[in-house]
Structures are given as structure tokens and as C-alpha cells.
Protein backbone atom coordinates (compact mmCIF):
# COMPACT_ATOMS: atom_id res chain seq x y z
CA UNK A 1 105.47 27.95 37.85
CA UNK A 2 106.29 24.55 39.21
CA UNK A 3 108.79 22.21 37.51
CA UNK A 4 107.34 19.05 35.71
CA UNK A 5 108.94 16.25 37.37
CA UNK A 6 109.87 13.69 34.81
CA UNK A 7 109.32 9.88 35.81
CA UNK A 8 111.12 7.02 34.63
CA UNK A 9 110.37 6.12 31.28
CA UNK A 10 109.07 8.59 30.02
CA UNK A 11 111.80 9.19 27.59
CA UNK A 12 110.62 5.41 26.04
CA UNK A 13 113.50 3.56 27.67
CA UNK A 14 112.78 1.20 30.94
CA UNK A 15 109.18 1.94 30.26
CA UNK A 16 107.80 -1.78 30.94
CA UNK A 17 105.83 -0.26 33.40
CA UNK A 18 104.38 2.42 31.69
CA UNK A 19 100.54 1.85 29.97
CA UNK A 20 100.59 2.41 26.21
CA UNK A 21 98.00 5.42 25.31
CA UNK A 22 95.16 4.59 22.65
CA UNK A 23 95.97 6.33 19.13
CA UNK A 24 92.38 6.10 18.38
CA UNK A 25 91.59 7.75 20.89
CA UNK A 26 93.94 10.91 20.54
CA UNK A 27 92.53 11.05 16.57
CA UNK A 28 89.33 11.12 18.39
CA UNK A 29 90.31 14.46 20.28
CA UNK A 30 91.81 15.83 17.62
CA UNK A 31 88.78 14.78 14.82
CA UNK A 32 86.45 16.49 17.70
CA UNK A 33 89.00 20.09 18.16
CA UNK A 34 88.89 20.68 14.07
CA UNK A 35 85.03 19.86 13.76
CA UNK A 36 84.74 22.02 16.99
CA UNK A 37 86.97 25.30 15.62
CA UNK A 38 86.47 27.13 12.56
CA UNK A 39 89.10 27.28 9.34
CA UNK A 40 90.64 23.92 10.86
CA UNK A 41 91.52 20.51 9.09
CA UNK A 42 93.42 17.31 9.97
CA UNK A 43 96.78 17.16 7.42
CA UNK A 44 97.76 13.88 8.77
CA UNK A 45 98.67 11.76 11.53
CA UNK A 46 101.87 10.27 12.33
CA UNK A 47 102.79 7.28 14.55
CA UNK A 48 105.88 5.84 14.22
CA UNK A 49 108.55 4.17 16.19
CA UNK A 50 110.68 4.99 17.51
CA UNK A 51 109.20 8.12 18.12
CA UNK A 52 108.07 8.45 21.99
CA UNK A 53 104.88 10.19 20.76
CA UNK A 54 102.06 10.44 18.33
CA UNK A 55 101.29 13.33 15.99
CA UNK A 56 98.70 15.18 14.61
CA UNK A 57 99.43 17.46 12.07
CA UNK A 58 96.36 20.08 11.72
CA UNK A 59 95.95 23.32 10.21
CA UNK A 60 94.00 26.19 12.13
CA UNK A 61 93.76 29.95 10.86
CA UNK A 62 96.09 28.73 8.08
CA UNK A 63 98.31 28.13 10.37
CA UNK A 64 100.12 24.42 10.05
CA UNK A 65 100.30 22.98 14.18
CA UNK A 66 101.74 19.85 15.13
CA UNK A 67 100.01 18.30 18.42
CA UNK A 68 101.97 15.79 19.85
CA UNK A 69 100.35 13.19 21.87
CA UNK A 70 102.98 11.42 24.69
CA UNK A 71 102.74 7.14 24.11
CA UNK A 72 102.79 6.31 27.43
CA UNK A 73 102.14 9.03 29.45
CA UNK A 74 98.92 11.04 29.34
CA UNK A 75 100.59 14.61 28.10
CA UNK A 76 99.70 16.51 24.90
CA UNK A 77 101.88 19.57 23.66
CA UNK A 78 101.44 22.03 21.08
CA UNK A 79 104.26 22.84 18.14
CA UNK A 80 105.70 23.66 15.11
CA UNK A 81 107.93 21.27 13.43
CA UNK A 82 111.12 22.70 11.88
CA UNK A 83 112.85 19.91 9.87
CA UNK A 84 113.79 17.75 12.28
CA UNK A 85 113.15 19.60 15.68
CA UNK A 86 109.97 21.58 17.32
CA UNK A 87 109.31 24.73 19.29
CA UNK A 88 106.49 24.29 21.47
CA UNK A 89 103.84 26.61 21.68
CA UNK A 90 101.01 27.53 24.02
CA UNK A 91 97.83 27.36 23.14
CA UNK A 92 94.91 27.15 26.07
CA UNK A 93 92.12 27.49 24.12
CA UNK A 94 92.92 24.06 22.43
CA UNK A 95 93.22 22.06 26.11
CA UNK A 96 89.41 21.84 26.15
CA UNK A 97 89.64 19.30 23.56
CA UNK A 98 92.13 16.94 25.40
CA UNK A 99 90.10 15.51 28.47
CA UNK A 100 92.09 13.53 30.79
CA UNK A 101 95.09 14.68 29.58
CA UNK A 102 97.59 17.30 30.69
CA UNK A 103 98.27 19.83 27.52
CA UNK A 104 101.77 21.46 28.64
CA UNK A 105 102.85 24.96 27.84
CA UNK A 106 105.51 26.04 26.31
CA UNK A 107 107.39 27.47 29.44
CA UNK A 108 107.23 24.13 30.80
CA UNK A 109 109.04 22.42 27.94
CA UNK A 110 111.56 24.61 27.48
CA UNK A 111 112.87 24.23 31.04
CA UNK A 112 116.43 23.33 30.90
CA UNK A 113 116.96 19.99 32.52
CA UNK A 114 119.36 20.97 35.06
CA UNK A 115 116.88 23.55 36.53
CA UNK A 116 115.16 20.87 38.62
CA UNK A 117 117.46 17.76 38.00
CA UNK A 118 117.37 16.39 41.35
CA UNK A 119 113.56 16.21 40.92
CA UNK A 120 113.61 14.30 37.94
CA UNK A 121 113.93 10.60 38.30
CA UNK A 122 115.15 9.08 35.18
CA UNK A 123 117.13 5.91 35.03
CA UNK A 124 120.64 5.47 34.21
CA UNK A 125 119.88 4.81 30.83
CA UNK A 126 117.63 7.83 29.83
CA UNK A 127 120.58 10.39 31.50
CA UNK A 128 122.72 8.49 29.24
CA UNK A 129 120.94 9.12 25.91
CA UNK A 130 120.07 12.67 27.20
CA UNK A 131 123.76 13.26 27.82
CA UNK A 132 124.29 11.38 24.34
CA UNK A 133 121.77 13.36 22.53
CA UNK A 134 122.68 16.66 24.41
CA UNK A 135 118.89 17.06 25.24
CA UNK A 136 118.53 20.26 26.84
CA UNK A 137 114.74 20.47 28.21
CA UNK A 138 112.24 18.56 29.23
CA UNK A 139 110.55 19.18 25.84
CA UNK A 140 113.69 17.21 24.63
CA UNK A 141 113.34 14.60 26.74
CA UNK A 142 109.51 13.66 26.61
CA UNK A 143 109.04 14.35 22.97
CA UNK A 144 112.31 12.64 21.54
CA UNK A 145 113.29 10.52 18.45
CA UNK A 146 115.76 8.84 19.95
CA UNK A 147 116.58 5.14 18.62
């Protein structure tokens, strides 16, 4: 399994460059995944700064699944929210329903920063908060709350 490398910016700080993704068109995907799969409904969906991503909070099998949508990057991921924080989950037969994005696994997330750190390329800054905000992963990083 190759490390994600994470580009600068992608935490939400010295993004300028970055292209904001369409919200419409993530409800879209996820409007088309619970018409699409059986014993699954939107709950709700959340976008909010200064949250780095958008949410959709659906339940499938009567199970409750956040999918988190990356705002400027094209990257979904798949978890469960527990109070504040989330575990990421896997789930490949739910990528189908996310053309043209990249839906990352669980394993990926949870890498630990310093596993790959000279691949990342972060600016000052974001190693700052992430050293502020002890963010462990990658997961941490991309899908933060930071303000």
C-alpha cells in the first residue's frame, strides 16, 4: 500500500491555490448512492466552516455513516462520528457512487504522519497546527476542524 502524499493546503491553510469543490454536486452523489442501495436515507448534510470538508450523514442497513467530502481536494472518506472525532471506515462498494473522486480507505487514513513525512509537503503553517493539534494521521490532517 502506497502512502498518500499530502499537498499543501490541504489541511485548509495556504490553500489560495486550491479549487473549491461543488456541494451540490457531492449531495448529488450522495442523493444518487441512497436511491441506488436499499434500506438507505439521507439524515442530513453538514457544511460548515471551518470545517475542511463537507458531510453527509446517511443511514444504510440501519447503520448511521458519515461521508465526508474534502473542500478543496477531490477525496471522499467513509466514517463514524464519535462526539467530536471519526474512525474511518472502508467501504468499496460505496466508491461507485463517487465518480471523479478518490474514496480513501481506512488504512490510508490512519497512517501515522511520520510514516512518510518527508513525502508530505505541507507548509510551515499546517506542521504547525498539526504539531498544535497533535494530529496523528493523515485522516487528522485532511479531515480537520481546526480554526
Amino acid at each position: 500500500m502506497d502512502g498518500l502524499r499530502l499537498t499543501k493546503g490541504i489541511s485548509g491553510f495556504d490553500a489560495a491555490h486550491l479549487i473549491e469543490q461543488d456541494m451540490r454536486m457531492f449531495q448529488s452523489m450522495v442523493y444518487h448512492l441512497v436511491t441506488s442501495e436499499q434500506r438507505a436515507k439521507v439524515r442530513q448534510f453538514i457544511d460548515q466552516a471551518p470545517f475542511v470538508y463537507m458531510q453527509a450523514v446517511i443511514e444504510i442497513d440501519r447503520e448511521t455513516l458519515t461521508i465526508l467530502h474534502h473542500r478543496l481536494m477531490p477525496y471522499i472518506a467513509f466514517a463514524k462520528q464519535e462526539e467530536s472525532s471519526f474512525t474511518f471506515l472502508s467501504k468499496t462498494h460505496l466508491h461507485k457512487y463517487f465518480p471523479m473522486r478518490k474514496c480513501l480507505e481506512a488504512e490510508t487514513l490512519t497512517t501515522l504522519l511520520t510514516k512518510d513525512e518527508a513525502l508530505h509537503s505541507l507548509s510551515a503553517t499546517e506542521w504547525k497546527y498539526v504539531s498544535y493539534f497533535n494530529s496523528q494521521t493523515i485522516g487528522d490532517v485532511m479531515f480537520n476542524g481546526w480554526d
